[in-house]
Structure formats: C-alpha cells, structure tokens
N, C-alpha and C. Protein backbone atom coordinates (compact mmCIF):
# COMPACT_ATOMS: atom_id res chain seq x y z
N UNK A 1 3.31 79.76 35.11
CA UNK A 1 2.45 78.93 35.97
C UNK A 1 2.59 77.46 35.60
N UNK A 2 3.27 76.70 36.50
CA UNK A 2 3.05 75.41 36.26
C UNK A 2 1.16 74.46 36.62
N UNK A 3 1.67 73.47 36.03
CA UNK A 3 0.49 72.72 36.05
C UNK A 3 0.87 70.90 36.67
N UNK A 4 0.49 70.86 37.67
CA UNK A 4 0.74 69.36 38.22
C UNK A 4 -0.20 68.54 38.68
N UNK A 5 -0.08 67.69 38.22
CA UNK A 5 -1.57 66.41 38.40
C UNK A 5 -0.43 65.28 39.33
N UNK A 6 -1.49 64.79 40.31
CA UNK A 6 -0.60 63.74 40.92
C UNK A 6 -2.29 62.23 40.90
N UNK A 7 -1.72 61.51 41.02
CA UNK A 7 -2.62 59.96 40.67
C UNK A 7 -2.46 59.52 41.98
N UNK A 8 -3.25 59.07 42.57
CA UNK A 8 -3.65 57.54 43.01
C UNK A 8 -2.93 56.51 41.91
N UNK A 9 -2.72 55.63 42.87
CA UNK A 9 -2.00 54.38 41.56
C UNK A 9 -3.15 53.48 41.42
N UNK A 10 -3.12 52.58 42.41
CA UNK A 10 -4.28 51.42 42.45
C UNK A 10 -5.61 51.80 42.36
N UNK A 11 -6.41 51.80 41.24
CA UNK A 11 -7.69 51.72 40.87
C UNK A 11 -7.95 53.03 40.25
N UNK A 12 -6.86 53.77 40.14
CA UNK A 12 -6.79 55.17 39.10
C UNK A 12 -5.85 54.79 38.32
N UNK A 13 -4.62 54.50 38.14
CA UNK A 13 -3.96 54.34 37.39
C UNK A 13 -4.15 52.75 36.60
N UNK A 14 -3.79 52.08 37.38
CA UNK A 14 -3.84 50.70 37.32
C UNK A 14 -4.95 49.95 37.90
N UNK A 15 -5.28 48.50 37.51
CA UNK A 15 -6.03 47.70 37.73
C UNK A 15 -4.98 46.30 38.43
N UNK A 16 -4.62 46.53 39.43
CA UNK A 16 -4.18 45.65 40.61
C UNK A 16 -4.91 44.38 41.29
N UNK A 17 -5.83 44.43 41.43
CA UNK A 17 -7.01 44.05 42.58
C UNK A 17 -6.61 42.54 42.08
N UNK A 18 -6.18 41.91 41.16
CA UNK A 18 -6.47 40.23 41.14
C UNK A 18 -4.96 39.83 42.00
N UNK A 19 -3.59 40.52 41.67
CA UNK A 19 -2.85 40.27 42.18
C UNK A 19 -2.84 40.71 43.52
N UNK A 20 -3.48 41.71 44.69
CA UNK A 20 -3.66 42.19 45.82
C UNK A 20 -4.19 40.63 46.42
N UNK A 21 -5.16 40.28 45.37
CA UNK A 21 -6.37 39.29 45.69
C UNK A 21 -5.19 37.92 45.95
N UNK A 22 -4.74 37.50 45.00
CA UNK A 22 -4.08 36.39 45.51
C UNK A 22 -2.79 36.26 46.45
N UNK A 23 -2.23 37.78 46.81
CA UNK A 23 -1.49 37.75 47.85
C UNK A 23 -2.05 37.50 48.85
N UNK A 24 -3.34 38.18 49.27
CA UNK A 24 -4.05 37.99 50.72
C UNK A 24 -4.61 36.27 50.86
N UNK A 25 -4.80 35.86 49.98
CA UNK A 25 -5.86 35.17 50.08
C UNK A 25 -4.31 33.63 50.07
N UNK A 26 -3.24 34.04 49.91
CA UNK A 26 -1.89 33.44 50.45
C UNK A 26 -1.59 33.18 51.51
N UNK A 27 -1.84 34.70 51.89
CA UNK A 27 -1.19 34.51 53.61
C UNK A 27 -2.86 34.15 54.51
N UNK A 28 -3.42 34.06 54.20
CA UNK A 28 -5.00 33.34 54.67
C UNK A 28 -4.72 32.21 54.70
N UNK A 29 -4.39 31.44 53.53
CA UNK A 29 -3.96 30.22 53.89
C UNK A 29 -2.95 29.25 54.55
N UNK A 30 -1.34 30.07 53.92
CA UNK A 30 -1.09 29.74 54.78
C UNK A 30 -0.52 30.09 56.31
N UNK A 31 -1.36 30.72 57.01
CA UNK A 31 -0.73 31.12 58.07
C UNK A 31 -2.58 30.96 59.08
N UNK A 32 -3.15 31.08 58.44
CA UNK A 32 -4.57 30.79 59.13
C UNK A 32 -5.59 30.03 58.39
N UNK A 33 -4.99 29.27 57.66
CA UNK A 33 -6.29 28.19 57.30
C UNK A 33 -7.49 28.73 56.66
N UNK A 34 -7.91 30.20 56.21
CA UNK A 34 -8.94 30.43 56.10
C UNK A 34 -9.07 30.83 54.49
N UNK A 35 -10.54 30.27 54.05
CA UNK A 35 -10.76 30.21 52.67
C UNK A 35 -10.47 31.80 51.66
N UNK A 36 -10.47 31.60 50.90
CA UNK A 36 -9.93 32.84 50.18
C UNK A 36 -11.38 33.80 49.90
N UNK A 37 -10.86 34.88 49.47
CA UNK A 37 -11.95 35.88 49.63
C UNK A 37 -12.34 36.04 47.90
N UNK A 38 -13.01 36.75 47.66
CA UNK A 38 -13.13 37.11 46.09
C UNK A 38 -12.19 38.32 45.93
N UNK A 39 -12.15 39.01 44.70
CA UNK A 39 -11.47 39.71 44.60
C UNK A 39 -12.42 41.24 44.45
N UNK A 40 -13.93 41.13 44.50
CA UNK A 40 -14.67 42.00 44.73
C UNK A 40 -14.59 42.00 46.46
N UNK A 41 -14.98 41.25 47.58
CA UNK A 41 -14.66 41.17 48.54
C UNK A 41 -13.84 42.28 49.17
N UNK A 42 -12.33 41.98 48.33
CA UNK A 42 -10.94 42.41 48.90
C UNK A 42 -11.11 43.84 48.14
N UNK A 43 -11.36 44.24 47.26
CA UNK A 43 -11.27 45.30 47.05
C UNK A 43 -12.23 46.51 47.66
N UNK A 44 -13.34 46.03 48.03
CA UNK A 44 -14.59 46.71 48.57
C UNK A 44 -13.88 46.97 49.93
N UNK A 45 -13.18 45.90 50.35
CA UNK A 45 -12.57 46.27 52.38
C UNK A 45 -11.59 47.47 52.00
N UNK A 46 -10.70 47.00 51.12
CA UNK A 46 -9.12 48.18 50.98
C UNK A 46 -10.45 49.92 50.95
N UNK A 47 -11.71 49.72 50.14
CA UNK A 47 -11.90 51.25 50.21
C UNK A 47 -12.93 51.91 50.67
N UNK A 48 -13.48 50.67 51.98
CA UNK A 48 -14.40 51.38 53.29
C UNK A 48 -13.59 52.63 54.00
N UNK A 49 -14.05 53.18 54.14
CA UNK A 49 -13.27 54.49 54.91
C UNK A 49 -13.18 54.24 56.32
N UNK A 50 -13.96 53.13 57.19
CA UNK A 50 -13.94 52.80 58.44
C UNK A 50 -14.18 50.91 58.33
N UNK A 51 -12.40 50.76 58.61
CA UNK A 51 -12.56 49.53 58.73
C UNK A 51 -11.25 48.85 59.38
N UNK A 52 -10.80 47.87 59.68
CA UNK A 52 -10.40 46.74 60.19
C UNK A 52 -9.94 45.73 59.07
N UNK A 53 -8.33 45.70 58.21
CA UNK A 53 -8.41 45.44 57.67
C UNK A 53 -7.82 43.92 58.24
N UNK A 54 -7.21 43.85 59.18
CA UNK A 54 -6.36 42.69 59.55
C UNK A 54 -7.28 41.70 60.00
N UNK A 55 -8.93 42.47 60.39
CA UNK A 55 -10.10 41.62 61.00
C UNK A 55 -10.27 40.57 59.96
N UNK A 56 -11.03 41.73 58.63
CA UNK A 56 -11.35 41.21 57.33
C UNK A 56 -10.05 40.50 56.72
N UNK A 57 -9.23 40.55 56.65
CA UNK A 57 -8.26 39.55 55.77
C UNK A 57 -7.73 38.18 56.58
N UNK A 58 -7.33 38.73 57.99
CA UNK A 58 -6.64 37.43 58.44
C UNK A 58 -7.19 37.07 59.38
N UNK A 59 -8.66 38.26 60.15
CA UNK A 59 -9.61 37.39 61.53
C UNK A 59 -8.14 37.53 62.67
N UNK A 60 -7.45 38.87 62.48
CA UNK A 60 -6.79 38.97 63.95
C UNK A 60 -7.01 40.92 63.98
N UNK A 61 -7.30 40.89 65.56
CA UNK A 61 -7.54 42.80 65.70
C UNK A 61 -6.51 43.40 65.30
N UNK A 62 -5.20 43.15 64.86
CA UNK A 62 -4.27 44.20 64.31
C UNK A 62 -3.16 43.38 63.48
N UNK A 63 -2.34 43.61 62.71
CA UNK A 63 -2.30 42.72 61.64
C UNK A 63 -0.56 42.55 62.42
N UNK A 64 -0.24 40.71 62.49
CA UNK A 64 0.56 40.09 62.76
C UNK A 64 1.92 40.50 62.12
N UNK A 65 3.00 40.90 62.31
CA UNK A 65 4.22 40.88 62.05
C UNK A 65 4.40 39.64 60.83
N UNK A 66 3.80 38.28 61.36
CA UNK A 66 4.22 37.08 59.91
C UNK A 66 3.26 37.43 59.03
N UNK A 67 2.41 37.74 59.34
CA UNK A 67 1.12 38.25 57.63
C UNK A 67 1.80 39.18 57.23
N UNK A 68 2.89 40.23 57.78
CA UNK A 68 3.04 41.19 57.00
C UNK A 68 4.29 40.91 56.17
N UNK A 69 4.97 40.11 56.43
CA UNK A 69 6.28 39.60 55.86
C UNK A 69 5.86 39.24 55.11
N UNK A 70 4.99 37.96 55.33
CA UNK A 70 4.65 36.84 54.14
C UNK A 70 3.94 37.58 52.86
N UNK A 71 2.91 38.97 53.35
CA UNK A 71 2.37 39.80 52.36
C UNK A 71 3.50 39.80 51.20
N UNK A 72 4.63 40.45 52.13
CA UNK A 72 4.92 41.55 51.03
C UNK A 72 6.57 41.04 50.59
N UNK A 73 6.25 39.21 51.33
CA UNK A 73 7.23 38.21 50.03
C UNK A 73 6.96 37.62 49.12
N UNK A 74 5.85 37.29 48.91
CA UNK A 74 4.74 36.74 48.02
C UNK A 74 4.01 37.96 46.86
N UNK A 75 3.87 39.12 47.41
CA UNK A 75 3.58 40.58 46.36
C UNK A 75 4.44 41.16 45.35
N UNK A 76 5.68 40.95 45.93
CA UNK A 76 6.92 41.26 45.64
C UNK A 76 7.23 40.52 44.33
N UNK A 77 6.85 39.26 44.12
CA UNK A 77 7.01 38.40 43.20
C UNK A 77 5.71 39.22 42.19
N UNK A 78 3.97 38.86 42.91
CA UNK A 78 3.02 38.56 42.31
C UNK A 78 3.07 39.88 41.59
N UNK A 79 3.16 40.88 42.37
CA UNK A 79 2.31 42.48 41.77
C UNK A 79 2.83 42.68 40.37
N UNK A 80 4.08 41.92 40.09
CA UNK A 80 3.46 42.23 38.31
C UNK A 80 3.58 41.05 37.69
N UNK A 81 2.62 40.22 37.63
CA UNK A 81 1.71 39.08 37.23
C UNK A 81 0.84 39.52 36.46
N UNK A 82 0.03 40.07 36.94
CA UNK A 82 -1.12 41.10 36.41
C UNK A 82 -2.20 42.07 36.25
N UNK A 83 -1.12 43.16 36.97
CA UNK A 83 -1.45 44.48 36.79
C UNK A 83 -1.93 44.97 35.17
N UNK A 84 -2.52 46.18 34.81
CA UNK A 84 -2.50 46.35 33.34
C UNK A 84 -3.20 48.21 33.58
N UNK A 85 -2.86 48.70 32.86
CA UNK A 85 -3.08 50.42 32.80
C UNK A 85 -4.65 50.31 32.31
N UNK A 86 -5.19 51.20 33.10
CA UNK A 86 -6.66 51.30 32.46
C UNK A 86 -6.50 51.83 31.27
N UNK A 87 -7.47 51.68 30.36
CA UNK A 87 -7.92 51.60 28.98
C UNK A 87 -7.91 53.62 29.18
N UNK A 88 -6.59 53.93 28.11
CA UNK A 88 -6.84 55.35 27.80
C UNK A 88 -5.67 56.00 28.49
N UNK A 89 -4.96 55.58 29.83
CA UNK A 89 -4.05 56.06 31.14
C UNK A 89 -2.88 56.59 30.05
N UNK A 90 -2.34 55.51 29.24
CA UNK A 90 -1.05 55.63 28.97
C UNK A 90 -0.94 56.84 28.18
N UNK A 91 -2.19 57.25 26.88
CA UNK A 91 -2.54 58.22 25.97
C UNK A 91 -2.51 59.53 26.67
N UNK A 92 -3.17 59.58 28.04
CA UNK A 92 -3.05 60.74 28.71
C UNK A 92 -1.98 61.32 29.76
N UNK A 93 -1.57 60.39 29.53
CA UNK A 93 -0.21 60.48 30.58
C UNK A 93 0.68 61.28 29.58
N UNK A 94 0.72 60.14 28.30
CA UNK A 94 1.83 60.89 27.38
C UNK A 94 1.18 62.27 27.18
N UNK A 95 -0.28 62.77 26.44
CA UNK A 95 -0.44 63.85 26.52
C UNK A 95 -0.09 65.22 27.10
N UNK A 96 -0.23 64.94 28.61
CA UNK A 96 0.13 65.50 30.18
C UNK A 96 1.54 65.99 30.26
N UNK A 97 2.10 65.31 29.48
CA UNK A 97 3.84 65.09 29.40
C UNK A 97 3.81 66.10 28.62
N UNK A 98 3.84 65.97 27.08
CA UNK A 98 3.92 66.85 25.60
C UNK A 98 3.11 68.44 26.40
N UNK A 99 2.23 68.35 27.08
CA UNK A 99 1.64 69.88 27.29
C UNK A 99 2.62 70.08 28.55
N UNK A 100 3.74 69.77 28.90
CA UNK A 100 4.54 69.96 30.22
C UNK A 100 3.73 70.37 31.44
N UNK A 101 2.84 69.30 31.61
CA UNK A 101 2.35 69.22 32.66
C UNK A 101 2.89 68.17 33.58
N UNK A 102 3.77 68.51 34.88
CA UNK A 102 4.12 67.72 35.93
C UNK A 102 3.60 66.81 36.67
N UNK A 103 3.56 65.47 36.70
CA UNK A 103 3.35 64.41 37.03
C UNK A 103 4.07 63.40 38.35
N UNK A 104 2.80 63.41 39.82
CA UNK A 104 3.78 62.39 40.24
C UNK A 104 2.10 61.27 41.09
N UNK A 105 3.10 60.44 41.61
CA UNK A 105 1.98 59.45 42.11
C UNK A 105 1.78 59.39 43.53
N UNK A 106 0.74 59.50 44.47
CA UNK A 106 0.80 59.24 45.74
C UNK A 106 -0.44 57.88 45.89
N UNK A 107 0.58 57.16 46.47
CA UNK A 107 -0.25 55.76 46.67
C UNK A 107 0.01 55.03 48.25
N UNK A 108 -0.84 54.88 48.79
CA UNK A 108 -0.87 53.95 50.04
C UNK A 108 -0.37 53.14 50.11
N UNK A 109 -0.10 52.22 48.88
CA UNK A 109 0.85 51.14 48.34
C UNK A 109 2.54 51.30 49.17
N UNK A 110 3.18 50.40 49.46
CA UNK A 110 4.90 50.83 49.58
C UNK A 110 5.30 51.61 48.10
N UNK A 111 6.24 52.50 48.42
CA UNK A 111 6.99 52.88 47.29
C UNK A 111 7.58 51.81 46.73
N UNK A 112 8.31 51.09 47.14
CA UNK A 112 9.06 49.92 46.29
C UNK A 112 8.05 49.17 45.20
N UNK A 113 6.90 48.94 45.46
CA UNK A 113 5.87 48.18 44.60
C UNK A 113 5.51 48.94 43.86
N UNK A 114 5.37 50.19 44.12
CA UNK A 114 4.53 50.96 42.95
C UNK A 114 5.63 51.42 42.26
N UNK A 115 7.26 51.64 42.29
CA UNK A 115 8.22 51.77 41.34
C UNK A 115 7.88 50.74 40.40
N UNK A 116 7.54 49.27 41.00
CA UNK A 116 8.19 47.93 40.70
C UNK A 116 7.39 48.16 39.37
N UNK A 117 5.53 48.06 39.65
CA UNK A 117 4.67 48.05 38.73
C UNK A 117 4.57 49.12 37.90
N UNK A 118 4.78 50.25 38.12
CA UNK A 118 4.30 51.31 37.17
C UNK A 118 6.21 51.14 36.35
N UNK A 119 7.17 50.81 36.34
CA UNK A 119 7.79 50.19 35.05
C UNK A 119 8.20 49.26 34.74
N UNK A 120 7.16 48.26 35.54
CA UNK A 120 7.03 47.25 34.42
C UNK A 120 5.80 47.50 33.38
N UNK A 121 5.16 48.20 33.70
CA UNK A 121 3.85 48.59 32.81
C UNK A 121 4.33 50.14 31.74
N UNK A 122 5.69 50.40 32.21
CA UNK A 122 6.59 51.04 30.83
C UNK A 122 6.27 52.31 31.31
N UNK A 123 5.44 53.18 32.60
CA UNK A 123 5.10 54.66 32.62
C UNK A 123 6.04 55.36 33.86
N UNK A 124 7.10 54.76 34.42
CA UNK A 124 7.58 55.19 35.24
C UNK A 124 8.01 56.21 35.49
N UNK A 125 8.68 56.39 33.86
CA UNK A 125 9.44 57.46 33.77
C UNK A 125 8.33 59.24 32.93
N UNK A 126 6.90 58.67 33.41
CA UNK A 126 6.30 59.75 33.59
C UNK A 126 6.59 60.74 34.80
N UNK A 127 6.68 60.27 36.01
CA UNK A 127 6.30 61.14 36.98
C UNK A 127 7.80 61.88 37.55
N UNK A 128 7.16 62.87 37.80
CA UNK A 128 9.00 63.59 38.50
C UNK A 128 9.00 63.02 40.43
N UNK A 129 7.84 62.77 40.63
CA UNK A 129 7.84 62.12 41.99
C UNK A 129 6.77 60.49 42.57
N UNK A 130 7.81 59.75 42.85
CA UNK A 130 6.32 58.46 43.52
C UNK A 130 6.27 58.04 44.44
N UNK A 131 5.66 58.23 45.65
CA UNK A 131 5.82 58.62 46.77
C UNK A 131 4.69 57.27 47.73
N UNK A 132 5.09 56.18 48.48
CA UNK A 132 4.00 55.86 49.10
C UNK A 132 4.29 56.14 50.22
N UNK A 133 2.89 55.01 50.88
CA UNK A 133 3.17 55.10 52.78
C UNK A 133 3.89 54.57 53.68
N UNK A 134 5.16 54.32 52.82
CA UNK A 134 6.30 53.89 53.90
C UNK A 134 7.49 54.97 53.83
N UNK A 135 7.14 55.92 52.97
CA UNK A 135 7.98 57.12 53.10
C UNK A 135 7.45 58.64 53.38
N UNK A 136 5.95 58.20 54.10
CA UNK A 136 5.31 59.33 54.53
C UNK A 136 4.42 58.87 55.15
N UNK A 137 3.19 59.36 55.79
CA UNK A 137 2.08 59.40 56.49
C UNK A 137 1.19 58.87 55.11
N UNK A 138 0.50 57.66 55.25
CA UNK A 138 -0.84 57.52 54.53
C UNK A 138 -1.51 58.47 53.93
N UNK A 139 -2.21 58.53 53.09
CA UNK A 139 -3.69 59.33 52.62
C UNK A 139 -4.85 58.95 53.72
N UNK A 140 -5.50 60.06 54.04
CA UNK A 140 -5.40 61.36 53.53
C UNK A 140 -4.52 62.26 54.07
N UNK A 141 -3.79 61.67 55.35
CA UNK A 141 -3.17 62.97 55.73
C UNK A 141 -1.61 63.29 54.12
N UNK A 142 -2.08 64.83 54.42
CA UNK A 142 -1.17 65.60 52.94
C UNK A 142 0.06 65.19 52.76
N UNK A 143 1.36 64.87 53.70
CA UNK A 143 2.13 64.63 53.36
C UNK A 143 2.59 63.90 52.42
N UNK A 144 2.44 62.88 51.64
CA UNK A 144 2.78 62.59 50.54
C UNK A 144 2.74 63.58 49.24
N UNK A 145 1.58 64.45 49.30
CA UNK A 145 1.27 65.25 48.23
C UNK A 145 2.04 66.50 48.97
N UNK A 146 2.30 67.01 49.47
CA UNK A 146 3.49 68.08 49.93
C UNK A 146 4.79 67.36 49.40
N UNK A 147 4.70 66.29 49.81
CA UNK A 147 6.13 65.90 49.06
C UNK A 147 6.41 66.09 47.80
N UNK A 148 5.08 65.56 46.82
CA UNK A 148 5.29 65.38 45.25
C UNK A 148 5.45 67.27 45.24
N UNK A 149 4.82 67.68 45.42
CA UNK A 149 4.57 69.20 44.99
C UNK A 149 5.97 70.15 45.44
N UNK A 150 6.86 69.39 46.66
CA UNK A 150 7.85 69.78 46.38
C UNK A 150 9.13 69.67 45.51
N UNK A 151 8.49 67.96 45.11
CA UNK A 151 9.92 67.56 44.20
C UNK A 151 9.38 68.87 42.68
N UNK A 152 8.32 69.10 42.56
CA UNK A 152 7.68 69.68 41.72
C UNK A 152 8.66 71.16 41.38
N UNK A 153 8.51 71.69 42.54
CA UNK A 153 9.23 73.11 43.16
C UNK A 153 8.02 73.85 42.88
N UNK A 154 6.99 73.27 43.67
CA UNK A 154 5.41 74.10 43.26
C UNK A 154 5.58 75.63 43.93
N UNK A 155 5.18 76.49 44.05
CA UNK A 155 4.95 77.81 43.96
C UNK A 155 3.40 78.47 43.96
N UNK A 156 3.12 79.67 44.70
CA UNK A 156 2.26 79.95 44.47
C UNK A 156 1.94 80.81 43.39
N UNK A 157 0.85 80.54 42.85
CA UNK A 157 0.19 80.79 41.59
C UNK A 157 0.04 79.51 40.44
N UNK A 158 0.91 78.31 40.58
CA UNK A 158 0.73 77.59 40.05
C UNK A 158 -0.48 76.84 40.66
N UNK A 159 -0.98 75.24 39.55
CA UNK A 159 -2.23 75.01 39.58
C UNK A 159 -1.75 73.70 40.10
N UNK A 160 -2.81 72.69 40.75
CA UNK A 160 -2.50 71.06 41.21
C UNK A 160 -3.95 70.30 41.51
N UNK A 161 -3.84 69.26 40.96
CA UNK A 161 -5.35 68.36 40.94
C UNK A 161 -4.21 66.81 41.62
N UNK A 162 -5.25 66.50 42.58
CA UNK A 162 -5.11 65.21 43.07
C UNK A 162 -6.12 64.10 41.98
N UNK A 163 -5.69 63.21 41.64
CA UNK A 163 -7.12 62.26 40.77
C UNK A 163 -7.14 61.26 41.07
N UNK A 164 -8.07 60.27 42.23
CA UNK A 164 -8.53 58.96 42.71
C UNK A 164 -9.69 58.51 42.95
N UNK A 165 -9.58 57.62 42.61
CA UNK A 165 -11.36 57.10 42.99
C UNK A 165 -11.64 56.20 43.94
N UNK A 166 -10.75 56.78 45.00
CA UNK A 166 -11.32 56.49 46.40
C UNK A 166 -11.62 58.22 47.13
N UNK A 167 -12.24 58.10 48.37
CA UNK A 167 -12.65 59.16 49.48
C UNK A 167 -11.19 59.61 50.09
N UNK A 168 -10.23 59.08 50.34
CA UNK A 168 -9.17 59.11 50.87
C UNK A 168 -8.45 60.33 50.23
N UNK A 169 -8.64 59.97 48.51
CA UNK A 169 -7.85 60.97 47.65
C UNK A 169 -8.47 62.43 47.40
N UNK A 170 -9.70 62.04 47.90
CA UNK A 170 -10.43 63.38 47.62
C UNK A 170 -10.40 64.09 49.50
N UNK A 171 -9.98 63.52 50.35
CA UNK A 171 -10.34 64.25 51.27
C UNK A 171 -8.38 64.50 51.28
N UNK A 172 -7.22 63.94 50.83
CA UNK A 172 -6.05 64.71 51.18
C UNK A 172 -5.67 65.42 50.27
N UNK A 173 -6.89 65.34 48.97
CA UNK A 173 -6.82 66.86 48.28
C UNK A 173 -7.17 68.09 48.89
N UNK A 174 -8.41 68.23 50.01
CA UNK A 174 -8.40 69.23 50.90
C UNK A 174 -7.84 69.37 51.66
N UNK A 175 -7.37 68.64 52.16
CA UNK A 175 -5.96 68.49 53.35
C UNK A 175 -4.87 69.46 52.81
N UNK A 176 -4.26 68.86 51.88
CA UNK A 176 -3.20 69.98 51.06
C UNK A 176 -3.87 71.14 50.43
N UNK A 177 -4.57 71.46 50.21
CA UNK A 177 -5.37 72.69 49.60
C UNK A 177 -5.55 73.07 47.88
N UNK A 178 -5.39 71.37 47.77
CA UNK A 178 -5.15 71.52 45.62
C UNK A 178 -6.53 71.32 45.52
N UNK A 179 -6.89 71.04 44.26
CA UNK A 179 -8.16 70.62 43.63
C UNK A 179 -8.02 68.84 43.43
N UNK A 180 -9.30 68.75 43.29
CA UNK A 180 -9.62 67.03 43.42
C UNK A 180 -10.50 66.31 41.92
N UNK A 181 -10.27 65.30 41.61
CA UNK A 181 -10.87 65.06 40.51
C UNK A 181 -10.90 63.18 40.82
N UNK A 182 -12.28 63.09 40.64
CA UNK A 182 -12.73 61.97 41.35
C UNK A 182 -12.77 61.02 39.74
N UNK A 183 -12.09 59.65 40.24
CA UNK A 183 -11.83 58.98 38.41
C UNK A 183 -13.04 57.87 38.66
N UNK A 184 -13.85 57.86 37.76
CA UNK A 184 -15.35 57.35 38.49
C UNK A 184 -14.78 55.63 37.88
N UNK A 185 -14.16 55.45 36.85
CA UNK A 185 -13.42 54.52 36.63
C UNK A 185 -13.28 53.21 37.15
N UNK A 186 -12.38 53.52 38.63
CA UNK A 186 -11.93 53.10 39.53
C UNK A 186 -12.95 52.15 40.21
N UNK A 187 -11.88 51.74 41.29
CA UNK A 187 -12.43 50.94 42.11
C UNK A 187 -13.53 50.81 43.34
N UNK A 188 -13.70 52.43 43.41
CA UNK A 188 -14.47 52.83 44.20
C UNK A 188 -15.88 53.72 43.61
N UNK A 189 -16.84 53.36 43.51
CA UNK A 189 -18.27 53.75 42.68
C UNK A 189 -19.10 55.23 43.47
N UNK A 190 -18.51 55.27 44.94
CA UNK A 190 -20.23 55.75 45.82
C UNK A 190 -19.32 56.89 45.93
N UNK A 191 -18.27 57.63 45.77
CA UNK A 191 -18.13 58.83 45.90
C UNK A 191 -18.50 59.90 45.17
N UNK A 192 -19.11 60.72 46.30
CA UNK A 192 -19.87 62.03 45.68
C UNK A 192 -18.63 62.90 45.53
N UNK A 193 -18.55 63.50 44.27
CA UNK A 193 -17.62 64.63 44.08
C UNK A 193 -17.93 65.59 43.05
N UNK A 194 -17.97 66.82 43.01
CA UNK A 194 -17.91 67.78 42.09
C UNK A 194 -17.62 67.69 40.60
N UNK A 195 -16.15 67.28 41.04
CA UNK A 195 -15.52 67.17 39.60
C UNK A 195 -15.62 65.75 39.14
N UNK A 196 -15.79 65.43 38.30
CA UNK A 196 -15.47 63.79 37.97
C UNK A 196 -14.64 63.55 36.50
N UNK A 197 -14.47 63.03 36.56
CA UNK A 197 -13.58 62.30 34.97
C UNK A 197 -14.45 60.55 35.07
N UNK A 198 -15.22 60.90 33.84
CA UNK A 198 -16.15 59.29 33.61
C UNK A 198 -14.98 58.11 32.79
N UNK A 199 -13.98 59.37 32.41
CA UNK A 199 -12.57 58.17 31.74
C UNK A 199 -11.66 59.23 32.08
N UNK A 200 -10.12 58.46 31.45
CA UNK A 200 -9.13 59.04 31.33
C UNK A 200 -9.38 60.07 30.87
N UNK A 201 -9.80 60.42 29.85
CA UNK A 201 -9.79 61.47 28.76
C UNK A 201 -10.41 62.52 29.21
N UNK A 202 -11.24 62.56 30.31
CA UNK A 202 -11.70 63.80 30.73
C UNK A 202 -10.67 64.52 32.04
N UNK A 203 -9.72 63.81 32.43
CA UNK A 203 -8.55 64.56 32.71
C UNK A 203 -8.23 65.85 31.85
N UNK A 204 -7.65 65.40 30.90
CA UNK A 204 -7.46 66.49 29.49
C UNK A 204 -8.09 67.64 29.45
N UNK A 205 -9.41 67.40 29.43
CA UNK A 205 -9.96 68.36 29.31
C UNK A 205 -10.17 69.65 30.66
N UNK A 206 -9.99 68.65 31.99
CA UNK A 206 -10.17 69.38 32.88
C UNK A 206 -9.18 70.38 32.82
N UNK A 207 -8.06 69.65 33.40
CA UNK A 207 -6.32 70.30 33.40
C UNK A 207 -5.96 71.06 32.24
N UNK A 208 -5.73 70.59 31.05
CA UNK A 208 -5.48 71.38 29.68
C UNK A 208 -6.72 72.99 29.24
C-alpha cells in the first residue's frame, strides 16, 4: 500500500503573498494608475471562493491580455525575491520522503513558477509530480490531483491526503475522492474542516 500526500504550494507550502503583492500592485501601476493594495488585501481576494479577481486587482470585468503579460514578466523575475518555506515544511517533507511516502504539488499557480520557487527554496526534488493550472483545469476541479496520483501509479487500496488551507483544496479533495487535511497555518483562517494540522508536524502524525 502506498501512501501519497500532495500540497497546495502557496500558503501551505510556502509563504509567497509579499512577492504576489508587489507583482499586482506593478501592473496597477503601471498600466492603470491605481494605488497599490496591501498584501493582507491581496491575499484575502486570491482566497474568497466567489470573486472577481481582475475587478479587485486592476478595476476591469475580466482580466486584460497586457495585465497578464506584464503579471507574469515582472513574477518571473520577483517570485523568488521572497518566498521562504513555512517554519517546520522542509523537516516534514524530508520525513515523508525517509518513510517513502509519495509526494507531489497541485497549485493554481503556473507550473513554470512553482518549479521556479520550490528549487530555489532547495525542495523540488521532493515531489514525483508538480502540476499547475496551465497544465490542467484549476482547483477544485480534480484534474490536477488525478494527474499527480497518476504520475504516482496510485492503485486501489493505496492511501492519499490533499493538504491546503484554502476551501478550494478541500473541496477537490472530494472531487477526486482522497482525504483532505486542512493546514490551519496558511493563508486562509475560516475553513471548517474535520481534519486539521495546527503545524507542519501534525501532517506526520496524521499520514505516518
């Protein structure tokens, strides 16, 4: 029986939000003049479950072809500026590893950025799959996590926990039909969930 945990990146794995923050608050300026946001602001919009993000960032109903360039020429540089692994990630990751437990990442993020950051932050070469939403359907719909679970060669009888601390990750854990483990950690506070991990370290205990 295998055992596979897959992450959320941004606000489960990593702490992103200042560099997200000064990309947007880039193309705000220059492409619409408008003052920059905080970085509590920007992170609270990315994890409303009903929202308008092109309203809230750039004040247009669907987000412009030049905001999206300029995003993600300016991210490309910033996103590892300063990113940093939450306090405990790296200890349990390696753990996860040594108990041959299979590891991959599904993030909303592009794949190219979340390669970029997770090795420059040295853990890349944890996961056997990293999968975002330019090489699948968004969270929650499952496809990304069908993907990881196939690079996996998952099987039935084996075990799988999704772990994010947004609503997104916990609802395309039911989507795919694994178990969910809500990282209270994170960037997102108001989700009700069953299972929780109050840190890294209660991963371990769940999974192991």
């Amino acid at each position: 029986m295998k055992k596979i945990v897959i992450f959320d990146m941004d606000g489960t794995l990593i702490d992103s939000k200042k560099d997200i923050t000064l990309s947007v608050n880039y193309v705000r300026e220059r492409n619409h003049n408008l003052p920059p946001l905080s970085e509590e602001e920007v992170v609270k919009a990315i994890n409303k479950k009903e929202r308008n993000l092109a309203w809230i960032f750039y004040r247009t109903q669907t987000y412009q072809e030049r905001d999206k360039v300029l995003f993600e020429e300016h991210y490309h540089k910033q996103c590892v500026e300063h990113p940093y692994l939450f306090e405990g990630i790296k200890e349990v990751l390696k753990k996860l590893k040594e108990k041959g437990v299979l590891m991959g990442v599904a993030t909303n993020a592009p794949t190219p950025f979340a390669k970029k950051m997770l090795a420059h932050l040295g853990v890349d070469n944890m996961f056997v799959s990293i999968v975002g939403a330019d090489i699948s359907k968004p969270k929650p719909d499952p496809d990304m996590v069908f993907q990881i679970l196939q690079a996996c060669n998952y099987q039935r009888g084996d075990v799988a926990w999704m772990v994010g601390d947004n609503q997104k990750d916990i609802e395309v854990a039911k989507n795919a039909n694994i178990n969910a483990i809500y990282a209270a950690w994170g960037f997102q506070s108001d989700v009700v969930w069953k299972v929780r991990a109050q840190n890294p370290n209660d991963i371990l205990e769940i999974v192991l």
